[in-house]
PDB file of N, CA and C in Angstrom:
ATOM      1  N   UNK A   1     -20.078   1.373   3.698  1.00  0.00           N
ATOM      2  CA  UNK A   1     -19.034   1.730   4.651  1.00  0.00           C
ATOM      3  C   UNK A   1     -19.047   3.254   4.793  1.00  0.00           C
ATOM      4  N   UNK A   2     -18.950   3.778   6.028  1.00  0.00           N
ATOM      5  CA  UNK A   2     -19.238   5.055   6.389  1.00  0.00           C
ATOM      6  C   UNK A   2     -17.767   5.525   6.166  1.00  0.00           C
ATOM      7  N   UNK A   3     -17.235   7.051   6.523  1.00  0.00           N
ATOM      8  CA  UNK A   3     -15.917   7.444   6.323  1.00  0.00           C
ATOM      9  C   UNK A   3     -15.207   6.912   7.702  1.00  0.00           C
ATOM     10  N   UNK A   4     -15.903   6.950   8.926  1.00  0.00           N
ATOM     11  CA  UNK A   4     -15.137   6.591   9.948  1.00  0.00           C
ATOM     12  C   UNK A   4     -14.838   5.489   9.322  1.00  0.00           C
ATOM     13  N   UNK A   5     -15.258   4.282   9.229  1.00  0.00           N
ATOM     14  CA  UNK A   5     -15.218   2.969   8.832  1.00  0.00           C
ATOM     15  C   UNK A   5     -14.106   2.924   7.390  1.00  0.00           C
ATOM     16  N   UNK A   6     -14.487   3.347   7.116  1.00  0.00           N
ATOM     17  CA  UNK A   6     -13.314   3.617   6.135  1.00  0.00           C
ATOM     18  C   UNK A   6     -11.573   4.235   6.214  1.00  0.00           C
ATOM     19  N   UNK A   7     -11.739   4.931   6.914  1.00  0.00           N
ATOM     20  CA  UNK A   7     -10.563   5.445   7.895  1.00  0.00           C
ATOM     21  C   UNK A   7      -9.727   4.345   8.484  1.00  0.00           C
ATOM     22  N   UNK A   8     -10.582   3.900   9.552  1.00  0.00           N
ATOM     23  CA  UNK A   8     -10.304   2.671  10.366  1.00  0.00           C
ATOM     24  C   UNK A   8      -9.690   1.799   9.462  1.00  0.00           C
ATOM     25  N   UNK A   9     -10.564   0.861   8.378  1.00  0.00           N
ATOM     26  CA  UNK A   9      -9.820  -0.178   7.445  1.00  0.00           C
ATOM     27  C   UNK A   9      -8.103   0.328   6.577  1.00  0.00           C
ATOM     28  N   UNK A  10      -8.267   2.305   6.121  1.00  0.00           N
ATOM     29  CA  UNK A  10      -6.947   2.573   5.573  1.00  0.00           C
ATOM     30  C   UNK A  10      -5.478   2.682   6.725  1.00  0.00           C
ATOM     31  N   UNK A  11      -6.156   3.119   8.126  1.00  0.00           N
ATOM     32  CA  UNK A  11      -5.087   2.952   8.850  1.00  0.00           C
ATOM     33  C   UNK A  11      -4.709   1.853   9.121  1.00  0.00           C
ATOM     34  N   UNK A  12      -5.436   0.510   9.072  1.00  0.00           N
ATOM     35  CA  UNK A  12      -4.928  -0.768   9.643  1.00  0.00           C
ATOM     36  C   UNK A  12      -4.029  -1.066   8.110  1.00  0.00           C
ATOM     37  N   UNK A  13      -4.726  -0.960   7.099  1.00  0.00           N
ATOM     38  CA  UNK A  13      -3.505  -1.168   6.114  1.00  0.00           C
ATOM     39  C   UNK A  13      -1.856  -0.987   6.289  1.00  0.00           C
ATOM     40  N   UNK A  14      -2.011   0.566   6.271  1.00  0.00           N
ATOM     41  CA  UNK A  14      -0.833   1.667   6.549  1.00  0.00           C
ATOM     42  C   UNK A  14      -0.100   0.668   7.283  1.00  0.00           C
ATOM     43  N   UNK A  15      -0.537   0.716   8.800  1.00  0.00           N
ATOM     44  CA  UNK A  15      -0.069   0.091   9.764  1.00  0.00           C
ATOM     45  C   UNK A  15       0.720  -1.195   9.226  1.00  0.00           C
ATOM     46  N   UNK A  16       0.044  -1.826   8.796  1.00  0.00           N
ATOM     47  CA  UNK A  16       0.780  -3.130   8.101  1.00  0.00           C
ATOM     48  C   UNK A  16       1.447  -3.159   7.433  1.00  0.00           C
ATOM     49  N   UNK A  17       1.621  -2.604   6.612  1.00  0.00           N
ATOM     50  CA  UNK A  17       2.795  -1.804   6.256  1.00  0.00           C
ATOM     51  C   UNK A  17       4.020  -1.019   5.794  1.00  0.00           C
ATOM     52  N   UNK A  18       3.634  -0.639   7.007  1.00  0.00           N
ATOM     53  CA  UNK A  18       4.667   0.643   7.554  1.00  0.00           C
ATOM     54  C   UNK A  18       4.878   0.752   8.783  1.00  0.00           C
ATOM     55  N   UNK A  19       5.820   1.723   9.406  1.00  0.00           N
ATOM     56  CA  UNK A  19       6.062   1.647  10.479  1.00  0.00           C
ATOM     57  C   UNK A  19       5.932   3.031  11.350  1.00  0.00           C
ATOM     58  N   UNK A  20       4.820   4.017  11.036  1.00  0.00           N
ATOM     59  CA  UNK A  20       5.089   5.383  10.729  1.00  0.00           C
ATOM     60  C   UNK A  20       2.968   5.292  11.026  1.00  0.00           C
ATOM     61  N   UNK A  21       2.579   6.141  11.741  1.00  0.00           N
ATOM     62  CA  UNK A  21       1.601   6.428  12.443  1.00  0.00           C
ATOM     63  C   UNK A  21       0.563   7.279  11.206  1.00  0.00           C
ATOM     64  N   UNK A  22      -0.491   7.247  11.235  1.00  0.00           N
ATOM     65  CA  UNK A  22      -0.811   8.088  10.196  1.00  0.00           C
ATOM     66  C   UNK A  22      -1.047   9.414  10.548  1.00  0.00           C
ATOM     67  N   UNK A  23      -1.055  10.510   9.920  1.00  0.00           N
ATOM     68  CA  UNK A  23      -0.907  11.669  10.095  1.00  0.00           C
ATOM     69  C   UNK A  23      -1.943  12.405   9.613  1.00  0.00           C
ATOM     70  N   UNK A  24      -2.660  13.433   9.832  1.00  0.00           N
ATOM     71  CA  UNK A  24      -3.441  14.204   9.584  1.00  0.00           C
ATOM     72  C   UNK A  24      -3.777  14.765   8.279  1.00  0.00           C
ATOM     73  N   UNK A  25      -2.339  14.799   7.669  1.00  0.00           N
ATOM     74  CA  UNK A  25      -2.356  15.141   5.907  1.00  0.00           C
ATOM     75  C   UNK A  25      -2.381  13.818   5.536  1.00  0.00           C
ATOM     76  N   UNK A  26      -2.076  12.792   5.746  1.00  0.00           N
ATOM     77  CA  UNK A  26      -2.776  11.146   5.839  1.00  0.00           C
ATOM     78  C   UNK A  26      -4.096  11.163   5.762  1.00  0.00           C
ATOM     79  N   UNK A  27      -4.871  11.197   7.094  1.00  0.00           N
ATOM     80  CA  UNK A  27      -6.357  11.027   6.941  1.00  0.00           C
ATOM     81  C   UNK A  27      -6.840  12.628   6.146  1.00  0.00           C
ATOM     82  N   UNK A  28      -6.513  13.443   6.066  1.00  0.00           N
ATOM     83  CA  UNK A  28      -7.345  14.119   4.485  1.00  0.00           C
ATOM     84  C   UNK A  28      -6.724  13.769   3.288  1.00  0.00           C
ATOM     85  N   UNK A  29      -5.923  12.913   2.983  1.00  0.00           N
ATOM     86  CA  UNK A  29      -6.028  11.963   1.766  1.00  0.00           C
ATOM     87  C   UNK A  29      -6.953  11.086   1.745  1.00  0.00           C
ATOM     88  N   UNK A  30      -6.896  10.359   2.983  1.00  0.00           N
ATOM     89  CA  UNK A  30      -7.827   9.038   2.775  1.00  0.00           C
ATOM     90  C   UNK A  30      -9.390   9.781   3.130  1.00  0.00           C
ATOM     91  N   UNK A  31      -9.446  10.762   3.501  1.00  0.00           N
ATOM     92  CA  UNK A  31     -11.186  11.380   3.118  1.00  0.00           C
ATOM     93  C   UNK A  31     -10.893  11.962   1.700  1.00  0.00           C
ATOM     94  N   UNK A  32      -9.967  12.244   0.893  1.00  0.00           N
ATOM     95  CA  UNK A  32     -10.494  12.532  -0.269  1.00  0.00           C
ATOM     96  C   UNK A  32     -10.572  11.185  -1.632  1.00  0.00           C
ATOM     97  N   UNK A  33      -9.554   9.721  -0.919  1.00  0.00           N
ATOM     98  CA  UNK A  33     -10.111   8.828  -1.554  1.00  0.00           C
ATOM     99  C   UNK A  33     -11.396   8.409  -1.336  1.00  0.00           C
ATOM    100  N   UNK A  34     -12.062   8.283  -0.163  1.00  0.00           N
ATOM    101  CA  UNK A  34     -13.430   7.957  -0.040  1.00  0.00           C
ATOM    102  C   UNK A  34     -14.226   8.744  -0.057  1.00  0.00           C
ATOM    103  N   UNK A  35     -13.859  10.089  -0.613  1.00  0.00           N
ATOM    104  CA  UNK A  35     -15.202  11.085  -1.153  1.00  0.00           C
ATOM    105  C   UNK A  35     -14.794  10.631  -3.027  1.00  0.00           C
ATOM    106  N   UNK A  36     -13.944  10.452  -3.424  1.00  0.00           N
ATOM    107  CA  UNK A  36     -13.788   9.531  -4.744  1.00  0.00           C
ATOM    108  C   UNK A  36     -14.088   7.872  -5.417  1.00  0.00           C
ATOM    109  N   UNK A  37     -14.872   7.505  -3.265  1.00  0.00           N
ATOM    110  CA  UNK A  37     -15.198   5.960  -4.228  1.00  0.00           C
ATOM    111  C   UNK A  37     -13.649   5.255  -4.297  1.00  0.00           C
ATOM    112  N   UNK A  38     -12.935   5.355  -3.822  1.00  0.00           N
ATOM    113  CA  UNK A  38     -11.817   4.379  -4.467  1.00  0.00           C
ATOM    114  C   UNK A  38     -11.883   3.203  -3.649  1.00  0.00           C
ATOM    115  N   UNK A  39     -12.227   1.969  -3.870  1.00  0.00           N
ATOM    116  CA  UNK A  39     -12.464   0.811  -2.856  1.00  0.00           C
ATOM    117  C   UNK A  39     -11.467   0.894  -2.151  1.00  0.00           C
ATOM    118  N   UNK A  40     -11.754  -0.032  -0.812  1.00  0.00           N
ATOM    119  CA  UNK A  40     -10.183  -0.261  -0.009  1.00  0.00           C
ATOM    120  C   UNK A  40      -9.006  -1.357  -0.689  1.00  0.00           C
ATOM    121  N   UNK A  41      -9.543  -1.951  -1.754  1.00  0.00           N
ATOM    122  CA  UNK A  41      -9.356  -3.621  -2.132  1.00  0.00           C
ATOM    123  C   UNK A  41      -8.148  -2.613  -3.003  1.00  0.00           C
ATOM    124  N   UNK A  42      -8.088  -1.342  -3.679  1.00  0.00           N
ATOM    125  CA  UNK A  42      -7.652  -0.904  -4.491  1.00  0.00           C
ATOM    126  C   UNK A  42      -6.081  -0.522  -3.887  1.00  0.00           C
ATOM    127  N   UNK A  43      -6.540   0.205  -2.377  1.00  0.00           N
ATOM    128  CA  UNK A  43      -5.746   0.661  -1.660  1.00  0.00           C
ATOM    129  C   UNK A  43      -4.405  -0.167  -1.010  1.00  0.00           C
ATOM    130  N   UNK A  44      -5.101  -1.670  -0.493  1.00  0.00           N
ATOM    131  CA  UNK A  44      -4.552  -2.737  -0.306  1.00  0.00           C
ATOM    132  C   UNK A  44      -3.568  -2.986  -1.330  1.00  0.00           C
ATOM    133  N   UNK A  45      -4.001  -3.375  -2.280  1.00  0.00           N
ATOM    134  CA  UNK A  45      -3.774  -3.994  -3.885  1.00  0.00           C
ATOM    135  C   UNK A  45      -2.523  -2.784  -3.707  1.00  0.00           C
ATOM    136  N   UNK A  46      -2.319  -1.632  -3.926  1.00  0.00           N
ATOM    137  CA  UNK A  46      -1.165  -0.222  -4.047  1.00  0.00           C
ATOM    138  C   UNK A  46      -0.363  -0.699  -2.678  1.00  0.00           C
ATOM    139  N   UNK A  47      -0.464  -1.068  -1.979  1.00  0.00           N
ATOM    140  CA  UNK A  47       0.176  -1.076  -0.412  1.00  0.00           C
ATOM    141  C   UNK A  47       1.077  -2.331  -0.501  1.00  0.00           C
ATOM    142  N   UNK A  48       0.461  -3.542  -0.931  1.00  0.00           N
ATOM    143  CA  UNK A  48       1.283  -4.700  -1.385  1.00  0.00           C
ATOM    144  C   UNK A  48       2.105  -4.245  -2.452  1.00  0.00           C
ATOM    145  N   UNK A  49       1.565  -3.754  -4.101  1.00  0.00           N
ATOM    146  CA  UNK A  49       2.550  -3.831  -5.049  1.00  0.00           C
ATOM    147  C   UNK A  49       3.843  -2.854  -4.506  1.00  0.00           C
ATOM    148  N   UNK A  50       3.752  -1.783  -4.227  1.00  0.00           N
ATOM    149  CA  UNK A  50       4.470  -1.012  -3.442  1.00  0.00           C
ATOM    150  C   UNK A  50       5.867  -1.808  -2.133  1.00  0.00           C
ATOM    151  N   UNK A  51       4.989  -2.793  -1.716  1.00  0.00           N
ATOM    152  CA  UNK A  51       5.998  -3.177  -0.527  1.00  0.00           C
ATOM    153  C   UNK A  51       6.686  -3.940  -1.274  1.00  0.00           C
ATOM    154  N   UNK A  52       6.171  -5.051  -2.166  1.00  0.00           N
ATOM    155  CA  UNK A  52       6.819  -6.316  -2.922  1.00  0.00           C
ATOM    156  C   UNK A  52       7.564  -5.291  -4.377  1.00  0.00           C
ATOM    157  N   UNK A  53       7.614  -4.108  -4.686  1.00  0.00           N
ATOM    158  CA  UNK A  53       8.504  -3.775  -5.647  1.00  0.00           C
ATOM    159  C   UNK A  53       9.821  -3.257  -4.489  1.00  0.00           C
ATOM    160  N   UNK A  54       9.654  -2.793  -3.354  1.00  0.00           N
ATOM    161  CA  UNK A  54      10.395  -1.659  -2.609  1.00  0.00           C
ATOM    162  C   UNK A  54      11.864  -3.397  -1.812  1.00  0.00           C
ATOM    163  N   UNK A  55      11.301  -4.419  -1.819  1.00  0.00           N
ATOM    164  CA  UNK A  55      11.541  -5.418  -1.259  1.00  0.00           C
ATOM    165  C   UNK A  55      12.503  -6.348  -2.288  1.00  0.00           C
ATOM    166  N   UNK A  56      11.616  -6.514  -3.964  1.00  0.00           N
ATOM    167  CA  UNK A  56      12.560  -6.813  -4.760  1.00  0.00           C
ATOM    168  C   UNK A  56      13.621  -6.275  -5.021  1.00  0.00           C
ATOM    169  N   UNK A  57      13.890  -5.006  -4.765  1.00  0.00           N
ATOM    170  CA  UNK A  57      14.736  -4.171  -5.619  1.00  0.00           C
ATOM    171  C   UNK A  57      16.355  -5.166  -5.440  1.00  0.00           C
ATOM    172  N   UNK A  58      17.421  -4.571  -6.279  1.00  0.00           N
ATOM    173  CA  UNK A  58      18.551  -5.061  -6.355  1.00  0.00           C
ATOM    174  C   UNK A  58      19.319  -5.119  -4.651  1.00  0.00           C
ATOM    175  N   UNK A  59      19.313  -5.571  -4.488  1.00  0.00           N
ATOM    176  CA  UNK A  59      20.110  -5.682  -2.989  1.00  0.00           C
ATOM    177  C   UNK A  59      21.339  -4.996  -2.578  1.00  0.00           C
ATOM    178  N   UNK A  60      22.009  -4.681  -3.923  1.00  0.00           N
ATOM    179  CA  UNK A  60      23.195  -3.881  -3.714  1.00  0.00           C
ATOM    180  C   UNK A  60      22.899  -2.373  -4.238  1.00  0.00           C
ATOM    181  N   UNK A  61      21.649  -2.113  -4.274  1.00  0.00           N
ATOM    182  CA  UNK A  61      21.520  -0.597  -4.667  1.00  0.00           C
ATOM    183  C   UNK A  61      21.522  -0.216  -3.313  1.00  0.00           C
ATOM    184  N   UNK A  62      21.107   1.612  -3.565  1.00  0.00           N
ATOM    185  CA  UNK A  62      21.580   1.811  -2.010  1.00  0.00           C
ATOM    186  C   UNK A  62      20.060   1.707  -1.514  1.00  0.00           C
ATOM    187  N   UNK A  63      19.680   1.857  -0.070  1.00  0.00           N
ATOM    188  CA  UNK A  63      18.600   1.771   0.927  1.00  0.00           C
ATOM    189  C   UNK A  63      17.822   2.948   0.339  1.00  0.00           C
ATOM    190  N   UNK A  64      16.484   2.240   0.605  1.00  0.00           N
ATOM    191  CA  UNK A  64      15.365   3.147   0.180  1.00  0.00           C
ATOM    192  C   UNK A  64      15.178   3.935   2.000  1.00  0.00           C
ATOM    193  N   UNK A  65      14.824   5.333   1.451  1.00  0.00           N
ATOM    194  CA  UNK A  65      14.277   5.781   2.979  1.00  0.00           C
ATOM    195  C   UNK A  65      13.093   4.994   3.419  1.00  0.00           C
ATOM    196  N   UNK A  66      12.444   4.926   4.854  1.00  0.00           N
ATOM    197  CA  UNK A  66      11.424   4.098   4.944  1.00  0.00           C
ATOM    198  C   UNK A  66      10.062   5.211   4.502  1.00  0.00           C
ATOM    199  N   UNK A  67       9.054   4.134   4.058  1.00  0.00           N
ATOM    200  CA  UNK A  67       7.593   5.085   3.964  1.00  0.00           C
ATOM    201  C   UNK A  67       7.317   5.847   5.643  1.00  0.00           C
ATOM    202  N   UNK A  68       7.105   7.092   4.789  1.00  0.00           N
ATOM    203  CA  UNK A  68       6.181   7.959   6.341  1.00  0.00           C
ATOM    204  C   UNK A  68       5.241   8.742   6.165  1.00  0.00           C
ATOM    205  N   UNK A  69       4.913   8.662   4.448  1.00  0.00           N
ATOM    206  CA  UNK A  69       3.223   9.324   4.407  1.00  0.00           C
ATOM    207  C   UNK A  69       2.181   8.180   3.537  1.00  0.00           C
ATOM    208  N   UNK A  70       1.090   8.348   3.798  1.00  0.00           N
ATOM    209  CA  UNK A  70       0.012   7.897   2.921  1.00  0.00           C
ATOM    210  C   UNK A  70       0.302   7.709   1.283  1.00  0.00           C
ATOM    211  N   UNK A  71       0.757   9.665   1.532  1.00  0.00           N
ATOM    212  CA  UNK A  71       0.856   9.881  -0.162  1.00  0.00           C
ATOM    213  C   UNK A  71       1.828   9.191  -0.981  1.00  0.00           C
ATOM    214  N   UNK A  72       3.005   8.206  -0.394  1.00  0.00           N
ATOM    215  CA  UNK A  72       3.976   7.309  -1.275  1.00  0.00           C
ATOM    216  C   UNK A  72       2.934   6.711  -2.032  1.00  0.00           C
ATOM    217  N   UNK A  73       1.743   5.793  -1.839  1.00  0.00           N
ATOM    218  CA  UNK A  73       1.336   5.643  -2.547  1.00  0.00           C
ATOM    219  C   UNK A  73       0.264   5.755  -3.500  1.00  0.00           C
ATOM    220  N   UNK A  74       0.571   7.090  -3.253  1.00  0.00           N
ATOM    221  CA  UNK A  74      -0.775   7.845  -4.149  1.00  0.00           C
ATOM    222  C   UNK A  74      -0.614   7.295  -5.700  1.00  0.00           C
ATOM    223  N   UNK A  75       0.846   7.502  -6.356  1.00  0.00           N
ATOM    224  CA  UNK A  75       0.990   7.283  -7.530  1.00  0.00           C
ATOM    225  C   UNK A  75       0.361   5.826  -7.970  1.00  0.00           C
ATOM    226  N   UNK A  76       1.040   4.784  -7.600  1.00  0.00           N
ATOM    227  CA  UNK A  76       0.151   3.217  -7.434  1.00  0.00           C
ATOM    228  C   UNK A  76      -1.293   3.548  -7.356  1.00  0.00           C
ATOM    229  N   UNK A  77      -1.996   4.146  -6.605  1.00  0.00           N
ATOM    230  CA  UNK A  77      -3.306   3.686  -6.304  1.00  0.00           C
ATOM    231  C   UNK A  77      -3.610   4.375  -7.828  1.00  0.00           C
ATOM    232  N   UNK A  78      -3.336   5.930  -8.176  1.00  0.00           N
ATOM    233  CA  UNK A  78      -3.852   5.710  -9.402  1.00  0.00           C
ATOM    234  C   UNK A  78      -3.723   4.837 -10.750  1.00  0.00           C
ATOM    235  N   UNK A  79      -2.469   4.540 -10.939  1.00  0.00           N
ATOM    236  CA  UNK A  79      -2.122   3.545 -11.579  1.00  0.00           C
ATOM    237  C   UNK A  79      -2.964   2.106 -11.467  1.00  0.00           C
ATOM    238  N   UNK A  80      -3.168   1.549 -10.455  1.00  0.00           N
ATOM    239  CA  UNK A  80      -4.538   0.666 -10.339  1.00  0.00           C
ATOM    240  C   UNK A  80      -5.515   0.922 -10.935  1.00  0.00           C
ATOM    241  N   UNK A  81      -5.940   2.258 -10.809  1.00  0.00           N
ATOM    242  CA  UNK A  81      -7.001   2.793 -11.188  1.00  0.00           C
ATOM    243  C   UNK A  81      -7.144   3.105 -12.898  1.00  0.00           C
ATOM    244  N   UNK A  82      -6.699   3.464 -13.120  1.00  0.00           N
ATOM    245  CA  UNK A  82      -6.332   3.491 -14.602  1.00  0.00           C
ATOM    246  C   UNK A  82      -6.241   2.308 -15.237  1.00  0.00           C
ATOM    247  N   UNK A  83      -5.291   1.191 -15.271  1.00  0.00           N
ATOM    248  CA  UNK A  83      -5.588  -0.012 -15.476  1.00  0.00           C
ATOM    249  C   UNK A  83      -5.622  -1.004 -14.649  1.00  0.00           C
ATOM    250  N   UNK A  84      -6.638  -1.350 -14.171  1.00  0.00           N
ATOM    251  CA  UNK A  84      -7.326  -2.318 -12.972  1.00  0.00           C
ATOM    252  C   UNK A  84      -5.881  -3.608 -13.360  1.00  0.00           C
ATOM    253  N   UNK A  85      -5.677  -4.150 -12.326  1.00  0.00           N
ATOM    254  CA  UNK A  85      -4.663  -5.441 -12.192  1.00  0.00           C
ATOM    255  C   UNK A  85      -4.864  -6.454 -13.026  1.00  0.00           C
ATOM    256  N   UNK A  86      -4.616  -7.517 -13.237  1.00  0.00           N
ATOM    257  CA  UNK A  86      -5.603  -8.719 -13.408  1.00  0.00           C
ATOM    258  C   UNK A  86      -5.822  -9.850 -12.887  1.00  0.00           C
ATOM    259  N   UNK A  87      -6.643 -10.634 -12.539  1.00  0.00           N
ATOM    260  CA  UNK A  87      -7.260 -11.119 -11.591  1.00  0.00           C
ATOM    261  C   UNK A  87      -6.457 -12.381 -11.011  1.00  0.00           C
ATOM    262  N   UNK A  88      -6.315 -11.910 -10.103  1.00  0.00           N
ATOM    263  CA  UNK A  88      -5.479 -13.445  -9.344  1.00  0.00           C
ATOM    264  C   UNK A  88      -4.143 -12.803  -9.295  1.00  0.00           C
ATOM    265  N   UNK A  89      -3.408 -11.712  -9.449  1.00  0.00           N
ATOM    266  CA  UNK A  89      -2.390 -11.379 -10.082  1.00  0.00           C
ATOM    267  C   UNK A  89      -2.123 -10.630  -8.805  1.00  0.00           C
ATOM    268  N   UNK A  90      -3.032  -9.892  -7.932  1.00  0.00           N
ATOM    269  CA  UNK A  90      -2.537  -9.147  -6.238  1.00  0.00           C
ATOM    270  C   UNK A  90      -2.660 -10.430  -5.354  1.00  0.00           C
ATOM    271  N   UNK A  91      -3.141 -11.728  -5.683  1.00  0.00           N
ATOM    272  CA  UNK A  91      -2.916 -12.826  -4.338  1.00  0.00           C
ATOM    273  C   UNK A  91      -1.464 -13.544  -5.292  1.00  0.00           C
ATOM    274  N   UNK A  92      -0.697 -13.112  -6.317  1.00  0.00           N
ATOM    275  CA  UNK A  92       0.529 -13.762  -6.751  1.00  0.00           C
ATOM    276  C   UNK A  92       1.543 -13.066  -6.004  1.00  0.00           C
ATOM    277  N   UNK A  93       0.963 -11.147  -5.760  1.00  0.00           N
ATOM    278  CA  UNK A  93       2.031 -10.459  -5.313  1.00  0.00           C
ATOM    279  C   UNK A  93       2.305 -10.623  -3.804  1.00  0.00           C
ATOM    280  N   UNK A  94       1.047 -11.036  -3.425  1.00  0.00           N
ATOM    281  CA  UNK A  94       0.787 -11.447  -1.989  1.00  0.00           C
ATOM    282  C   UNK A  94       1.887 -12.587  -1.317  1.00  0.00           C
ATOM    283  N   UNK A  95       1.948 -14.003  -2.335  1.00  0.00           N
ATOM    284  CA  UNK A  95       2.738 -15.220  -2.393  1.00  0.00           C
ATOM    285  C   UNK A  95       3.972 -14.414  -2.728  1.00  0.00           C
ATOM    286  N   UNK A  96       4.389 -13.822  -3.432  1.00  0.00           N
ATOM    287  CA  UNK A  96       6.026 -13.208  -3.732  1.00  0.00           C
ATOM    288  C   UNK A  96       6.254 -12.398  -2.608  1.00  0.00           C
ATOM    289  N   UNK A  97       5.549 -11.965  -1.785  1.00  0.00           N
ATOM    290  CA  UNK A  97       6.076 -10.596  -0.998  1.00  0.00           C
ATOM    291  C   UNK A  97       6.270 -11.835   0.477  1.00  0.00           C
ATOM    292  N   UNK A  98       5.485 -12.468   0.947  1.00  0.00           N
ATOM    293  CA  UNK A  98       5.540 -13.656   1.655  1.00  0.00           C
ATOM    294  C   UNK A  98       7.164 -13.736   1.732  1.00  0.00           C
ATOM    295  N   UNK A  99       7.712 -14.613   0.337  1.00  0.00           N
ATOM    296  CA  UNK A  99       8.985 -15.227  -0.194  1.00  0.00           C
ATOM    297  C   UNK A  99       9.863 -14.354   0.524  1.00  0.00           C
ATOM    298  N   UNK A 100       9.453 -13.106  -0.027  1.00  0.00           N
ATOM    299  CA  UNK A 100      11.260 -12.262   0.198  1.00  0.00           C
ATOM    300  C   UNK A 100      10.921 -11.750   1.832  1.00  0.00           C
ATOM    301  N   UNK A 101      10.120 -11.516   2.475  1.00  0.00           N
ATOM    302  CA  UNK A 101      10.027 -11.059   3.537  1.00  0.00           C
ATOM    303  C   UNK A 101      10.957 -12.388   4.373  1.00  0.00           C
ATOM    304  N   UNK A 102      10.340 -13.261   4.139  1.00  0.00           N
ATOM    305  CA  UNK A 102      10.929 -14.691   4.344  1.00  0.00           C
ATOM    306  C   UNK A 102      12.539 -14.739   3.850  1.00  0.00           C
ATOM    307  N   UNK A 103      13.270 -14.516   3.117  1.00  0.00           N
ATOM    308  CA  UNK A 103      14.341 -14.471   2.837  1.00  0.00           C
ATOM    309  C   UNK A 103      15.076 -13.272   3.505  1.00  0.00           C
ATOM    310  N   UNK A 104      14.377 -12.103   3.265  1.00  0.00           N
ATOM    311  CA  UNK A 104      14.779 -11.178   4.874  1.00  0.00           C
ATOM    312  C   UNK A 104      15.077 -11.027   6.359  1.00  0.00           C
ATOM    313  N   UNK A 105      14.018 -12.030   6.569  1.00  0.00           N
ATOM    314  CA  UNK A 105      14.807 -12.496   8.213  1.00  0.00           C
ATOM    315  C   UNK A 105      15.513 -13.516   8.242  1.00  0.00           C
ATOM    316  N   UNK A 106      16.452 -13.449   9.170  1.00  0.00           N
ATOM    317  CA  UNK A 106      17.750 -14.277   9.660  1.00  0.00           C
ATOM    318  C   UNK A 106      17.117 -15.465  10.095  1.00  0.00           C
TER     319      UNK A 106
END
C-alpha cells in the first residue's frame, strides 16, 4: 500500500467515525503513522475501542465533546501497539458497539 492509498483507507475510517473532516495536522499524522509501518487493522482496532469506550460511558456523566482531530486517538493506537489485543476480541468490540449504537437511537 502506497501513502496515497493509505491516506485514503485512514480518512474513510475517521469518517466513520466521526463527524469532523480530516485536517492537515490529521494527514501529517497519518504520514507519520505510515512512515512507522503501523497497519491500518491497528488504526481501525483504536477507532472502534475508542468509539465503544466513549459510548459505554455512564449515561449520567456529563457529555463528552465530539472527536475533531486524528490525534484523540493517538494514545489507543499506541496502546495497541504496545500490547497487541487478543484475537477475536476487536470483532467482540465490534458486536458491543453495534448494541449500544442500537440502544442510542429512538
Amino acid at each position: 500500500m502506497n501513502r496515497q492509498e493509505y491516506r485514503r483507507a485512514v480518512r474513510a475510517l475517521y469518517l466513520q467515525f466521526t463527524s469532523h473532516s480530516v485536517s492537515r495536522w490529521d494527514l501529517r499524522l497519518v504520514d507519520d503513522l505510515f512512515s512507522q509501518k503501523i497497519p491500518i487493522e491497528v488504526i481501525r482496532s483504536a477507532l472502534l475501542l475508542a468509539s465503544a469506550r466513549r459510548l459505554s460511558r455512564d449515561p449520567n456523566a456529563p457529555p463528552l465533546p465530539p472527536v475533531r482531530s486524528l490525534y484523540y486517538f493517538r494514545p489507543l493506537i499506541e496502546e495497541i501497539l504496545r500490547q497487541p489485543l487478543p484475537r477475536g476480541y476487536i470483532d467482540y468490540v465490534e458486536f458491543r458497539l453495534q448494541q449500544l449504537l442500537a440502544k442510542k437511537q429512538p
